[in-house]
N, C-alpha and C. Protein backbone atom coordinates (compact mmCIF):
# COMPACT_ATOMS: atom_id res chain seq x y z
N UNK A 1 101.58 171.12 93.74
CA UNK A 1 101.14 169.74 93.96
C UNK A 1 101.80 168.79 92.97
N UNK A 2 101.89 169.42 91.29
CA UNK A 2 102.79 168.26 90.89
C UNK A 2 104.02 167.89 91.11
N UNK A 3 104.52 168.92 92.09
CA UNK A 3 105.86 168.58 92.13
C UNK A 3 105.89 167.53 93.90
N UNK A 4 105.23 168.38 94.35
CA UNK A 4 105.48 167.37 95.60
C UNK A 4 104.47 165.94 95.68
N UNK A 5 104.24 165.86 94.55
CA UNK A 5 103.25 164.15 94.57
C UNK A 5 104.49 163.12 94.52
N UNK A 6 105.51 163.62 94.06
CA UNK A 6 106.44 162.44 93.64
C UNK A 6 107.40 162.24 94.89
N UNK A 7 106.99 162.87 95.99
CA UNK A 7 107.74 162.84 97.58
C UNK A 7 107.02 161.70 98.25
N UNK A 8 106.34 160.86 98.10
CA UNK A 8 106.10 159.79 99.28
C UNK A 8 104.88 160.48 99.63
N UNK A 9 104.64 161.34 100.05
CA UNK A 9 103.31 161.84 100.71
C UNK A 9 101.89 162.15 100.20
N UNK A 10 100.67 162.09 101.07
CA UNK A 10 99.47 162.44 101.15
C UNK A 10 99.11 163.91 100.82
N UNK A 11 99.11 164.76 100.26
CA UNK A 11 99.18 165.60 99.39
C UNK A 11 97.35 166.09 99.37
N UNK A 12 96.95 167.26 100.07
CA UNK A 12 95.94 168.18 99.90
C UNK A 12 95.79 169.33 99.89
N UNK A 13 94.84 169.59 98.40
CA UNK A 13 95.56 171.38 97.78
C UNK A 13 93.57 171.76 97.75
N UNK A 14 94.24 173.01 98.24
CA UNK A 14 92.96 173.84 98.36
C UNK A 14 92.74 175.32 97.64
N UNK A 15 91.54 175.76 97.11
CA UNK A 15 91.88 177.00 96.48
C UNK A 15 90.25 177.39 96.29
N UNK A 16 90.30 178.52 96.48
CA UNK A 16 88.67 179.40 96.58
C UNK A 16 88.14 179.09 95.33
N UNK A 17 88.90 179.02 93.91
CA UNK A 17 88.24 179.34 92.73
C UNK A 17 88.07 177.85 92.15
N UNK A 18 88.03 178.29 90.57
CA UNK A 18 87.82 176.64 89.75
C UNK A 18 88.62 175.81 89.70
N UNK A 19 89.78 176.99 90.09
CA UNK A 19 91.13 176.02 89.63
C UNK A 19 91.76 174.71 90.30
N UNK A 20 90.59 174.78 91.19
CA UNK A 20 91.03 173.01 91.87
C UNK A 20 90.23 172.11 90.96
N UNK A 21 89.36 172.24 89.68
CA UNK A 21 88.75 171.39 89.14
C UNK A 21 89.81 171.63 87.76
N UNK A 22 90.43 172.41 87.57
CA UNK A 22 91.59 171.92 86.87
C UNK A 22 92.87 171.28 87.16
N UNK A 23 93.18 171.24 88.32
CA UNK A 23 94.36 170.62 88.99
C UNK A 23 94.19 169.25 89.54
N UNK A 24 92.44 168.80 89.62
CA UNK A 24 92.06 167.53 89.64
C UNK A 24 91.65 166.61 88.47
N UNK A 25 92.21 167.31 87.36
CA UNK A 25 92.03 166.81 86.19
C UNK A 25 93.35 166.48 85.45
N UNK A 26 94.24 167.41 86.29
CA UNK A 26 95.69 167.31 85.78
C UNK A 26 96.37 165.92 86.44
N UNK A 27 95.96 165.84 87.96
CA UNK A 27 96.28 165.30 88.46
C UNK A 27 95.21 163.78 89.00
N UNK A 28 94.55 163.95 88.16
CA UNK A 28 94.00 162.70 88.04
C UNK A 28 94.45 161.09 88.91
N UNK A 29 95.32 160.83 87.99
CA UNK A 29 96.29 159.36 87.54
C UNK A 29 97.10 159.34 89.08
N UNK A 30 97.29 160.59 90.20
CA UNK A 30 97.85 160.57 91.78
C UNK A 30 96.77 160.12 92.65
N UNK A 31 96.86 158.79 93.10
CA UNK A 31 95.85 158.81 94.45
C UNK A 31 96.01 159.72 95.40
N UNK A 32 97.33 159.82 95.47
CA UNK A 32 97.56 160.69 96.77
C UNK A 32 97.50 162.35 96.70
N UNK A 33 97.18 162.22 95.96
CA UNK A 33 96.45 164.12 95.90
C UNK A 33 95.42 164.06 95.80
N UNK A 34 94.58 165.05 96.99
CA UNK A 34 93.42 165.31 96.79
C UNK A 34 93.32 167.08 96.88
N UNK A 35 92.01 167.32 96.36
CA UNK A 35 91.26 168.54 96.26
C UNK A 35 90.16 168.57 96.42
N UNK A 36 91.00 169.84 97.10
CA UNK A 36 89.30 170.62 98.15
C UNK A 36 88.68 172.14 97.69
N UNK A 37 87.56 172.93 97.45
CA UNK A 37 87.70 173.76 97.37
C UNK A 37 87.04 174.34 98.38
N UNK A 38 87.83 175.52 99.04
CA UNK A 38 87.24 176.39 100.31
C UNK A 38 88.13 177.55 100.31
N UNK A 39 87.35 178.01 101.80
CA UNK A 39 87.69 179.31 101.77
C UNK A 39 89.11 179.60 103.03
N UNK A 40 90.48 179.84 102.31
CA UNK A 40 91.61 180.31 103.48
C UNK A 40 90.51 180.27 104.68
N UNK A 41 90.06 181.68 104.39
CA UNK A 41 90.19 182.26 106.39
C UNK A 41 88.98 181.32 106.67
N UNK A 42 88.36 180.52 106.66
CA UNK A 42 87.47 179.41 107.22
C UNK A 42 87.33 178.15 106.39
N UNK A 43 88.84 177.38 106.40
CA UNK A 43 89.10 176.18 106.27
C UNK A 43 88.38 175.37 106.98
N UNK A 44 88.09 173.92 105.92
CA UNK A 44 87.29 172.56 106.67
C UNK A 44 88.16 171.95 107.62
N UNK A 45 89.23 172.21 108.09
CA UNK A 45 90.36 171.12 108.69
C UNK A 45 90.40 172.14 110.44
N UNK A 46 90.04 170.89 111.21
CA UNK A 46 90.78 170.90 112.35
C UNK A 46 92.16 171.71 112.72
N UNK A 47 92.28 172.21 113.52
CA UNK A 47 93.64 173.24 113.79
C UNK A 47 94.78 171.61 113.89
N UNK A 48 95.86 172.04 113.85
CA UNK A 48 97.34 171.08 113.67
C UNK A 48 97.01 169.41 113.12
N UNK A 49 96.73 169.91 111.65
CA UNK A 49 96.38 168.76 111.13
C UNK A 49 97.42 168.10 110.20
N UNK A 50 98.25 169.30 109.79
CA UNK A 50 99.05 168.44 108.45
C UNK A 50 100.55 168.79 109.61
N UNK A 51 101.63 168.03 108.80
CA UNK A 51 103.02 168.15 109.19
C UNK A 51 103.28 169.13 108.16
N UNK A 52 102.95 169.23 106.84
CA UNK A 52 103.76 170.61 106.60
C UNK A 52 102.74 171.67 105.64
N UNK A 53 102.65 172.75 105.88
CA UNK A 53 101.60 173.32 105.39
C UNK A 53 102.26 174.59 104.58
N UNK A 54 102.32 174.74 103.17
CA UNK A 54 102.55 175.87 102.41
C UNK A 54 101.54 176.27 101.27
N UNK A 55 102.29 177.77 100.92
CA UNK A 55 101.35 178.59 100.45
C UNK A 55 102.29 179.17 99.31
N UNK A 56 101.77 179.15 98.09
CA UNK A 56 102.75 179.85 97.05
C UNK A 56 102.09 180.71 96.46
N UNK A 57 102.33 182.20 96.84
CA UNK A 57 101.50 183.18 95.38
C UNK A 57 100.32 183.55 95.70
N UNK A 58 99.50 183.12 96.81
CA UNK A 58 98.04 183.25 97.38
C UNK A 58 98.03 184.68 98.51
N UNK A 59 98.42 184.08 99.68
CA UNK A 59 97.64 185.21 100.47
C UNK A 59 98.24 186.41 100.53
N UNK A 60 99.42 186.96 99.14
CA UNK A 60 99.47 188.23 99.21
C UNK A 60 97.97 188.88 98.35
N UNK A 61 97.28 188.27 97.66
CA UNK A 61 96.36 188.59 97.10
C UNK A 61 94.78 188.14 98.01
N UNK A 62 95.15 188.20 99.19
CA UNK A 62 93.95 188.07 99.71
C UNK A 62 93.89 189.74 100.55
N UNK A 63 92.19 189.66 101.38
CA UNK A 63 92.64 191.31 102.03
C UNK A 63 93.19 191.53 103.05
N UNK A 64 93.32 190.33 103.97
CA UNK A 64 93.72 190.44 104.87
C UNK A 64 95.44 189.09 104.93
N UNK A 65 96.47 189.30 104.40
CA UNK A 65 97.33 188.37 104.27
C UNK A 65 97.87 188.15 105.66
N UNK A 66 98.44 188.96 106.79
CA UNK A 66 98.61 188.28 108.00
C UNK A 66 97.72 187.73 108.73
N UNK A 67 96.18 187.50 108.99
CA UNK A 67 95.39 187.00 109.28
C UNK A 67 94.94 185.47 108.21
N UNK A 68 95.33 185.80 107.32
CA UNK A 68 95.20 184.65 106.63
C UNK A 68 96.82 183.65 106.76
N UNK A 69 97.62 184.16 106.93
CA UNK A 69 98.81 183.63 107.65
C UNK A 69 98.16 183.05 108.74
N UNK A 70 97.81 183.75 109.45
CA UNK A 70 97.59 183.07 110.81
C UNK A 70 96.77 181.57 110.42
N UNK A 71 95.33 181.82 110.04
CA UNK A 71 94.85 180.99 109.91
C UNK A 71 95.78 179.24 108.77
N UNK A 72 96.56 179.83 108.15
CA UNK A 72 97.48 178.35 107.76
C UNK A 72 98.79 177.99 108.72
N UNK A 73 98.78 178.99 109.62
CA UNK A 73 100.08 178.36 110.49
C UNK A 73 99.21 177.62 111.53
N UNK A 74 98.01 177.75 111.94
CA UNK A 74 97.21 177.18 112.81
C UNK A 74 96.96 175.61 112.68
N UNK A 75 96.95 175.52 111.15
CA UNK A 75 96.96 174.12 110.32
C UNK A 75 98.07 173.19 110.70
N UNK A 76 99.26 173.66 110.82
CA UNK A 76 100.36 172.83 111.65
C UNK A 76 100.68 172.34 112.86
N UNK A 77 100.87 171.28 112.55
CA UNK A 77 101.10 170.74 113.69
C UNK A 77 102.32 170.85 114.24
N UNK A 78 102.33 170.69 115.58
CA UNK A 78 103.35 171.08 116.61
C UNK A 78 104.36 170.57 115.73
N UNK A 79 105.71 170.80 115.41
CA UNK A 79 106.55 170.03 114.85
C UNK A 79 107.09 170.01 113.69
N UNK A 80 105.75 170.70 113.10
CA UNK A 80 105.67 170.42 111.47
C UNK A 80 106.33 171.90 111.50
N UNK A 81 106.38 171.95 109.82
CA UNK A 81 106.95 172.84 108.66
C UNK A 81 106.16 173.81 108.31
N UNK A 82 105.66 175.23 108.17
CA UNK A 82 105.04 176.20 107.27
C UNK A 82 106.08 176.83 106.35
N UNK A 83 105.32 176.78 105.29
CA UNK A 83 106.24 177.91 104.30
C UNK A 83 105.21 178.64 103.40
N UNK A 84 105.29 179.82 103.34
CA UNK A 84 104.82 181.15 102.40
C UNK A 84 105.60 181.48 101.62
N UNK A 85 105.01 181.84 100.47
CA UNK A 85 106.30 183.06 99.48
C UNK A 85 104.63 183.96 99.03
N UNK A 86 105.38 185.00 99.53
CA UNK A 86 104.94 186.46 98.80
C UNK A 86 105.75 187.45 98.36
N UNK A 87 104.81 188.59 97.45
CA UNK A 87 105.03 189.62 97.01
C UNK A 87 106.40 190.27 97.28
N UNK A 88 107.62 190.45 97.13
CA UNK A 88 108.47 191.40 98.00
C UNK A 88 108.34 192.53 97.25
N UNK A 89 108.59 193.70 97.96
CA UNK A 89 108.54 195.28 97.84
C UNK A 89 108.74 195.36 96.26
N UNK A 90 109.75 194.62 96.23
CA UNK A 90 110.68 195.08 94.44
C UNK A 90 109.77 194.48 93.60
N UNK A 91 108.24 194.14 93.65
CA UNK A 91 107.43 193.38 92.49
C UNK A 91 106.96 194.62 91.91
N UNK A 92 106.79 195.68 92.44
CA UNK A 92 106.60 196.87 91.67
C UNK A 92 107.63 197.61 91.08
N UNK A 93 108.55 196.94 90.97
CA UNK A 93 110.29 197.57 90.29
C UNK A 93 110.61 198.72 90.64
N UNK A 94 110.38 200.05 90.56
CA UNK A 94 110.43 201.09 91.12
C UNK A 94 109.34 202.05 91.23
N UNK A 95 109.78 203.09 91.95
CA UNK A 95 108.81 204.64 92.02
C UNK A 95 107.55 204.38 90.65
N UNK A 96 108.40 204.67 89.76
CA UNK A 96 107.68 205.34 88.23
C UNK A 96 106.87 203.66 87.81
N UNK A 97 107.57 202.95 87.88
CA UNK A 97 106.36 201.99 86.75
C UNK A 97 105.41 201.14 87.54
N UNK A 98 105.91 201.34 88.98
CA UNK A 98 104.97 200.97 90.32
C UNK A 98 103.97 201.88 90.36
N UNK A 99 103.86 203.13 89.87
CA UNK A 99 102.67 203.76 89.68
C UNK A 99 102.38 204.13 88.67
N UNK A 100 102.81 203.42 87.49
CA UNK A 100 102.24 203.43 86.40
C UNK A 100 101.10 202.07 86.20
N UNK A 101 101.96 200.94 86.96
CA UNK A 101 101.53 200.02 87.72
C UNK A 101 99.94 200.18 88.04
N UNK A 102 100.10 200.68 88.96
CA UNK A 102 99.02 201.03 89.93
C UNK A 102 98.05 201.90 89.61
N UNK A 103 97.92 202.05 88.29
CA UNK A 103 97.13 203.58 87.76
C UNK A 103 96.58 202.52 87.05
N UNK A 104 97.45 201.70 86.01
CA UNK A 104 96.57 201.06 85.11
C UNK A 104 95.77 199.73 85.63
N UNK A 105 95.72 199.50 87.19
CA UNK A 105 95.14 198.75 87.67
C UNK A 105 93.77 199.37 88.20
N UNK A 106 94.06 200.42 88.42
CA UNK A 106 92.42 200.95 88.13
C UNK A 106 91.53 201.18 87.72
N UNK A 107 91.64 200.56 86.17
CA UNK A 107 91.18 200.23 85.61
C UNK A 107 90.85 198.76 85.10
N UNK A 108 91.84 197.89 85.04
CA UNK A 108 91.98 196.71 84.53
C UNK A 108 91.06 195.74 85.80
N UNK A 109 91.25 195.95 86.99
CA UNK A 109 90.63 195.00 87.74
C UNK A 109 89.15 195.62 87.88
N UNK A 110 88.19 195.78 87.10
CA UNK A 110 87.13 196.09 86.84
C UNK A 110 86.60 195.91 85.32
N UNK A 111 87.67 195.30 85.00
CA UNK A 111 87.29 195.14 83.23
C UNK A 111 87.15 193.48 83.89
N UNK A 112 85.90 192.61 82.91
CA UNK A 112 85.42 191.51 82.86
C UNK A 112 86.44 190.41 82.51
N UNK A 113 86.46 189.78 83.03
CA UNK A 113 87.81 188.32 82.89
C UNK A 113 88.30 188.18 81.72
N UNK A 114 87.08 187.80 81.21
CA UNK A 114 87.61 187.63 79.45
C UNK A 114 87.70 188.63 78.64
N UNK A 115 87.48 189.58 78.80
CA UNK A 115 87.87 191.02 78.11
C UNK A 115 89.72 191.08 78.38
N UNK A 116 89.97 191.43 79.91
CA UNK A 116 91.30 191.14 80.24
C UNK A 116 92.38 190.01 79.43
N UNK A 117 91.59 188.83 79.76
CA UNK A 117 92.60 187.97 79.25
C UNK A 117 93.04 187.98 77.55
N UNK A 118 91.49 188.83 77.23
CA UNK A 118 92.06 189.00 75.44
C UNK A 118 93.13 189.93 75.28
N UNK A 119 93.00 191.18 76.45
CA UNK A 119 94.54 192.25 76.07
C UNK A 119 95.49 191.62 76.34
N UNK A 120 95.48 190.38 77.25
CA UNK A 120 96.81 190.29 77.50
C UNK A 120 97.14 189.50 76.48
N UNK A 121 96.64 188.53 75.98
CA UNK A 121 97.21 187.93 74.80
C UNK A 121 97.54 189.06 73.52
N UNK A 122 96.21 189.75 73.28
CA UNK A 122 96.39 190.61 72.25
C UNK A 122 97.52 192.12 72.44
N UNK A 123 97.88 192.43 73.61
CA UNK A 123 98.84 193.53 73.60
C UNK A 123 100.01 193.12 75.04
N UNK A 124 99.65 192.53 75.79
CA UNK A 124 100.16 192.05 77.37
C UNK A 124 101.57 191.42 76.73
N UNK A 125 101.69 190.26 75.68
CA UNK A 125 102.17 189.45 75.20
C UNK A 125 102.92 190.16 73.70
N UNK A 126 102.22 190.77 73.07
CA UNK A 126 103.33 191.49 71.93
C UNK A 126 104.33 192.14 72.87
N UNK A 127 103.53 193.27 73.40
CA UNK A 127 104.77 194.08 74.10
C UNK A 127 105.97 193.62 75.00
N UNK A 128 105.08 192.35 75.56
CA UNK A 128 106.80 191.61 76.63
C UNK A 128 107.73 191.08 75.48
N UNK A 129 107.39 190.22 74.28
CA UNK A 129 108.28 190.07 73.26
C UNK A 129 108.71 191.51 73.25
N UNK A 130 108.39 192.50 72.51
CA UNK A 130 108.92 193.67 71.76
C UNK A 130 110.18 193.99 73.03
N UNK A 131 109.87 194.15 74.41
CA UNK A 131 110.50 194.05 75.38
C UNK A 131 111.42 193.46 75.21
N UNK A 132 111.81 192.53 75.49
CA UNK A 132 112.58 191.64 75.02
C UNK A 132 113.52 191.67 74.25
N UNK A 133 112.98 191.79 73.13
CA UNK A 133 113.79 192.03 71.92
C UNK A 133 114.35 193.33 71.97
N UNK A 134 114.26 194.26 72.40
CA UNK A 134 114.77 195.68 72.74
C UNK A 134 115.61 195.60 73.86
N UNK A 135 116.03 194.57 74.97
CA UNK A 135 116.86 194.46 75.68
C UNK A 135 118.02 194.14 75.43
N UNK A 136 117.30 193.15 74.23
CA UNK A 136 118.78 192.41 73.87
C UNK A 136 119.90 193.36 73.49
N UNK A 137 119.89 194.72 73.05
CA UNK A 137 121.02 195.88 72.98
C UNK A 137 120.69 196.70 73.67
N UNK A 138 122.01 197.55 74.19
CA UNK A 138 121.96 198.26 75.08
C UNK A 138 121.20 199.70 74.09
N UNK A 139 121.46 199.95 72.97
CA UNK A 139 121.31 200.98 72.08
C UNK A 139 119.55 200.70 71.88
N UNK A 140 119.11 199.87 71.38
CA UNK A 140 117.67 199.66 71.52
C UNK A 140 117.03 199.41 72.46
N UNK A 141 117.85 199.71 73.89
CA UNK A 141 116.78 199.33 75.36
C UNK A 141 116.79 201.19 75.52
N UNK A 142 117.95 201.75 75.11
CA UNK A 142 117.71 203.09 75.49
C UNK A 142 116.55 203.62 74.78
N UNK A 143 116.78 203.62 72.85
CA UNK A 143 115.46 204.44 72.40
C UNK A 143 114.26 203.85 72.41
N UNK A 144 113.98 202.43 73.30
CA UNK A 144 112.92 201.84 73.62
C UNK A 144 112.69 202.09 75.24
N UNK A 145 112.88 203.07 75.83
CA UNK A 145 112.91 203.08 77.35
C UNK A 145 111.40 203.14 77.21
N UNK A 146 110.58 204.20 77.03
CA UNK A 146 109.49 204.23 76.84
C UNK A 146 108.81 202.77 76.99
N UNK A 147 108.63 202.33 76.17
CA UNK A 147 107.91 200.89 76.35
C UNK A 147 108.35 200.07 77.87
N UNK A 148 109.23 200.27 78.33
CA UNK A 148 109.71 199.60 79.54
C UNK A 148 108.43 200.24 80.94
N UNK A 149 108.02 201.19 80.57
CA UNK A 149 107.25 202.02 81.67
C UNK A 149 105.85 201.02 82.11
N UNK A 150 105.31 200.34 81.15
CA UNK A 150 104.44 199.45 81.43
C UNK A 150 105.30 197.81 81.72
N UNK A 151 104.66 197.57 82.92
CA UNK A 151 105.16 196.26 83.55
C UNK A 151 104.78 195.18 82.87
N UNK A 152 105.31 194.52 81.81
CA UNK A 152 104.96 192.92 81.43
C UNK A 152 106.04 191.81 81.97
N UNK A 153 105.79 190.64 82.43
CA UNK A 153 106.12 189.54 82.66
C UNK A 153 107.24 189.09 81.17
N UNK A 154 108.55 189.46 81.59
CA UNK A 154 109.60 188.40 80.42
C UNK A 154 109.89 187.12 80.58
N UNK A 155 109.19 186.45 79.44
CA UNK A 155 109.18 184.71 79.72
C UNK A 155 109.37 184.32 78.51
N UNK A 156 110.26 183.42 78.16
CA UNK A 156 110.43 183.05 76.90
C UNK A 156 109.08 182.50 76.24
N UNK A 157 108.38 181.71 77.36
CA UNK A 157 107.00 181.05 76.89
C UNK A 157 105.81 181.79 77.19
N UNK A 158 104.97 181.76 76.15
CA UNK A 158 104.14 182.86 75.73
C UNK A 158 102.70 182.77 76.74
N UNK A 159 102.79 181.22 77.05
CA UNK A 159 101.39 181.28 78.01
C UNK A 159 102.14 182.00 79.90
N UNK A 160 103.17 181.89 79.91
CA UNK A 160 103.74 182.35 81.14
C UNK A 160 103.15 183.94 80.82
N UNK A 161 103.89 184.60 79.94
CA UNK A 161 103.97 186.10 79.87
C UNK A 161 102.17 186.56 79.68
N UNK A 162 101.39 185.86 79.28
CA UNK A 162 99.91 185.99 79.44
C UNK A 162 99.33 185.77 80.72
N UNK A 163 99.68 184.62 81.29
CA UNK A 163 99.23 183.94 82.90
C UNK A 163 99.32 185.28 83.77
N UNK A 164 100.73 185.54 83.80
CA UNK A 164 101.42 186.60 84.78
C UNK A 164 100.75 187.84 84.36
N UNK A 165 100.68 188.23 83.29
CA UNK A 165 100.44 189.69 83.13
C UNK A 165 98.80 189.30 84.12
N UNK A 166 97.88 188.69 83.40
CA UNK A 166 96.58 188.02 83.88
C UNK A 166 96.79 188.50 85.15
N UNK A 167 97.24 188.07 86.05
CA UNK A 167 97.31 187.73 87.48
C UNK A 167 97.72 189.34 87.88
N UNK A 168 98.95 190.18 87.04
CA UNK A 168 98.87 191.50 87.86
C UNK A 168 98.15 192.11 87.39
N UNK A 169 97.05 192.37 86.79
CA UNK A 169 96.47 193.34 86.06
C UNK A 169 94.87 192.96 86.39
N UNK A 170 94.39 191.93 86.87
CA UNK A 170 93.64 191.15 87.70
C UNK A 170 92.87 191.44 88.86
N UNK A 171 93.85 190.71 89.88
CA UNK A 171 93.89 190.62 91.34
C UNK A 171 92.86 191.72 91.86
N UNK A 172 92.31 191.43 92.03
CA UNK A 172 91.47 192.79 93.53
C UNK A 172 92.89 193.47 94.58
N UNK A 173 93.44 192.86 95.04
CA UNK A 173 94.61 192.85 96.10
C UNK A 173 95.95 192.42 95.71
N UNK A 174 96.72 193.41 95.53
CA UNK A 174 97.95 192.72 95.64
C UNK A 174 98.99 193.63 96.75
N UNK A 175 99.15 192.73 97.98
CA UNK A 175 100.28 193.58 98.90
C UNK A 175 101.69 192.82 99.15
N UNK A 176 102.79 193.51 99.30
CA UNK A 176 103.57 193.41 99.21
C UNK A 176 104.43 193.34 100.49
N UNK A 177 105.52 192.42 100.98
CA UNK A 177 106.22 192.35 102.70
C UNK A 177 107.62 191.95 102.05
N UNK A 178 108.35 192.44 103.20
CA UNK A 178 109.75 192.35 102.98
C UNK A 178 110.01 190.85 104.03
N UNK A 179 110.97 189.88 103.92
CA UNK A 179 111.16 188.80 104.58
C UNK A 179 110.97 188.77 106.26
N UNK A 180 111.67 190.34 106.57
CA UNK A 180 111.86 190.37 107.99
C UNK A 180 110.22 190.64 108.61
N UNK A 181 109.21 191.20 107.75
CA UNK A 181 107.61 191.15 108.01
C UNK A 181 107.42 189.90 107.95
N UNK A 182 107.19 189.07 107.46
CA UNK A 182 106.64 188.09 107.26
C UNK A 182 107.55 187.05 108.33
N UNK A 183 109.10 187.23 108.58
CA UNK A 183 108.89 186.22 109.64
C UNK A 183 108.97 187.07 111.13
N UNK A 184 108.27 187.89 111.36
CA UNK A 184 107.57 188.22 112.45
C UNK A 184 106.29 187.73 112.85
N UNK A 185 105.36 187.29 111.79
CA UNK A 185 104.37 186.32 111.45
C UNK A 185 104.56 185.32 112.09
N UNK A 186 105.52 184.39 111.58
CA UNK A 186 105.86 183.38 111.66
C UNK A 186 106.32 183.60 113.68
N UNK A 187 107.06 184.35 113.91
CA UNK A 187 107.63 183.86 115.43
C UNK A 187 106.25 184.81 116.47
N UNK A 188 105.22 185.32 116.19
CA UNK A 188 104.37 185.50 116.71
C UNK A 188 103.53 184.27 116.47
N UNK A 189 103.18 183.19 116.02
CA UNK A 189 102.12 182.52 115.54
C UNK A 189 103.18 181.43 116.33
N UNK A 190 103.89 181.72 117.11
CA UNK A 190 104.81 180.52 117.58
C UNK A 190 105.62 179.02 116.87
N UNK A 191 106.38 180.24 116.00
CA UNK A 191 107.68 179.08 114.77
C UNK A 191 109.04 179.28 115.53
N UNK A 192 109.40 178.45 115.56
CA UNK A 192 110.81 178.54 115.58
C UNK A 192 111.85 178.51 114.30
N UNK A 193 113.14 178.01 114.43
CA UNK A 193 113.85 177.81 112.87
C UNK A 193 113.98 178.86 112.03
N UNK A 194 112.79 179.93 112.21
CA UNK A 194 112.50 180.74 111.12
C UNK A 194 113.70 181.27 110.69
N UNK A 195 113.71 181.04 108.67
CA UNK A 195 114.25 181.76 107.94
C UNK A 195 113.72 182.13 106.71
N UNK A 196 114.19 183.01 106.04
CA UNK A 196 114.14 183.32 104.68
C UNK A 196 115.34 182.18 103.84
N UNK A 197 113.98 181.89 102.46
CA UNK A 197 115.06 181.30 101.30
C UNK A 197 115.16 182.22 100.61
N UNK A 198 115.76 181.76 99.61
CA UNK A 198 116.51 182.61 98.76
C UNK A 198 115.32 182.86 96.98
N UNK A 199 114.58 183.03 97.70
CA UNK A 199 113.78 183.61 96.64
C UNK A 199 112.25 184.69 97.10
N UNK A 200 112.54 185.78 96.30
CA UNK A 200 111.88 187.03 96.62
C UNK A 200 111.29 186.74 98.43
N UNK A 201 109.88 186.99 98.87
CA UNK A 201 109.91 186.94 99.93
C UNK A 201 108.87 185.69 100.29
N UNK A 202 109.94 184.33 100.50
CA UNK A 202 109.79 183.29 101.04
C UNK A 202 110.31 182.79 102.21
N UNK A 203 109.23 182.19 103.03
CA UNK A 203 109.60 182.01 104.58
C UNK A 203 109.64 180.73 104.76
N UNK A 204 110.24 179.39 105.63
CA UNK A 204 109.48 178.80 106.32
C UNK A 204 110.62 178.76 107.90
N UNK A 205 109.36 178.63 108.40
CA UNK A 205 109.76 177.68 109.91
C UNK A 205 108.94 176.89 110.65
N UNK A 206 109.79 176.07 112.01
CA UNK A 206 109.04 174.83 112.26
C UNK A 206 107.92 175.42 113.45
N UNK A 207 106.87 174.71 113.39
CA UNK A 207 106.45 175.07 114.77
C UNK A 207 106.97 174.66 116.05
N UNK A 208 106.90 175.27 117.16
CA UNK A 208 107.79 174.99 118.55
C UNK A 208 106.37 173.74 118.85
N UNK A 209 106.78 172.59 119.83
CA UNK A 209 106.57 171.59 120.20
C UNK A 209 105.13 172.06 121.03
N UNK A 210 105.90 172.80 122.05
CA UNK A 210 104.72 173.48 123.03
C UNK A 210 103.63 174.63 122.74
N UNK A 211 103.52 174.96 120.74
CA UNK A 211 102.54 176.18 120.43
C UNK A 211 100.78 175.76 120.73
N UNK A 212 100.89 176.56 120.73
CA UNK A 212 98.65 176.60 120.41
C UNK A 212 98.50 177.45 119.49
């Protein structure tokens, strides 16, 4: 939303949790953004209401993400624009730390919010530095392979590498689609245009004139 307030347009962002009472605080000083909070799969809005309707980072973490697709391509209007970006396959990097991954999430998404968010500051965040700093040579990424086995977020800025770890270590749900899934979505829900951009697995296309 802060980026597309400065496009000319009417601008409405929606999200299940608090975080629309922080993004209406950020965004204050924009008339033209508003916030709503509800629920994806039983949105307040009329079917083909907006001209362009996207989704960043959300309904791979919901339980049902092609049904919740459905329900935001429904939001467009004949004409208009959808775009998604989710999960692609490679967010679990490979075999071994995708289920190292996935082991230590069986635990972590049952530990209490703020318990979580203290490891990640307190160990989530040393270790992506230490990471880091062990990449920078090829000789210290080898006798540091070990530490590479746990997945942290490399971000130069320290609230990124906390946010992110947060979010995978988190989530109830996280699933994963390759571009050519997701725009099968898209040309079943009646899009045309459909393509992939050029970042992990992001879609948009237009709706055809004549959809329901």
């Amino acid at each position: 939303l802060n980026v597309a307030k400065d496009y000319g347009c009417e601008l409405i962002g929606m999200d299940f949790s608090r975080s629309v009472e922080r993004a209406a605080t950020l965004l204050a000083d924009h008339p033209n953004v508003h916030l709503i909070q509800g629920d994806l799969f039983k949105p307040p809005f009329r079917e083909q209401t907006f001209d362009v309707v996207y989704s960043i980072g959300v309904i791979h973490h919901t339980p049902d993400p092609p049904e919740a697709f459905r329900t935001l391509a429904s939001l467009c209007r004949s004409g208009g624009w959808t775009s998604v970006y989710l999960y692609p396959p490679e967010f679990w990097l490979d075999p071994i730390r995708g289920c190292i991954t996935k082991a230590l999430r069986t635990v972590t998404v049952r530990l209490p919010h703020p318990v979580l968010y203290r490891l990640c500051q307190r160990v989530a965040l040393p270790l992506g530095r230490l990471q880091m700093a062990l990449a920078a040579h090829p000789l210290t990424k080898l006798l540091g392979a070990p530490l590479f086995l746990v997945t942290i977020p490399r971000h130069q800025k320290p609230g990124v590498i906390v946010g992110d770890s947060f979010d995978t270590y988190s989530a109830k749900y996280i699933w994963t689609y390759s571009p050519l899934e997701v725009s099968t979505w898209f040309h079943e829900a009646g899009f045309e245009a459909v393509h992939a951009l050029p970042y992990a697995t992001t879609v948009k296309g237009r709706r055809k004139a004549n959809a329901t």
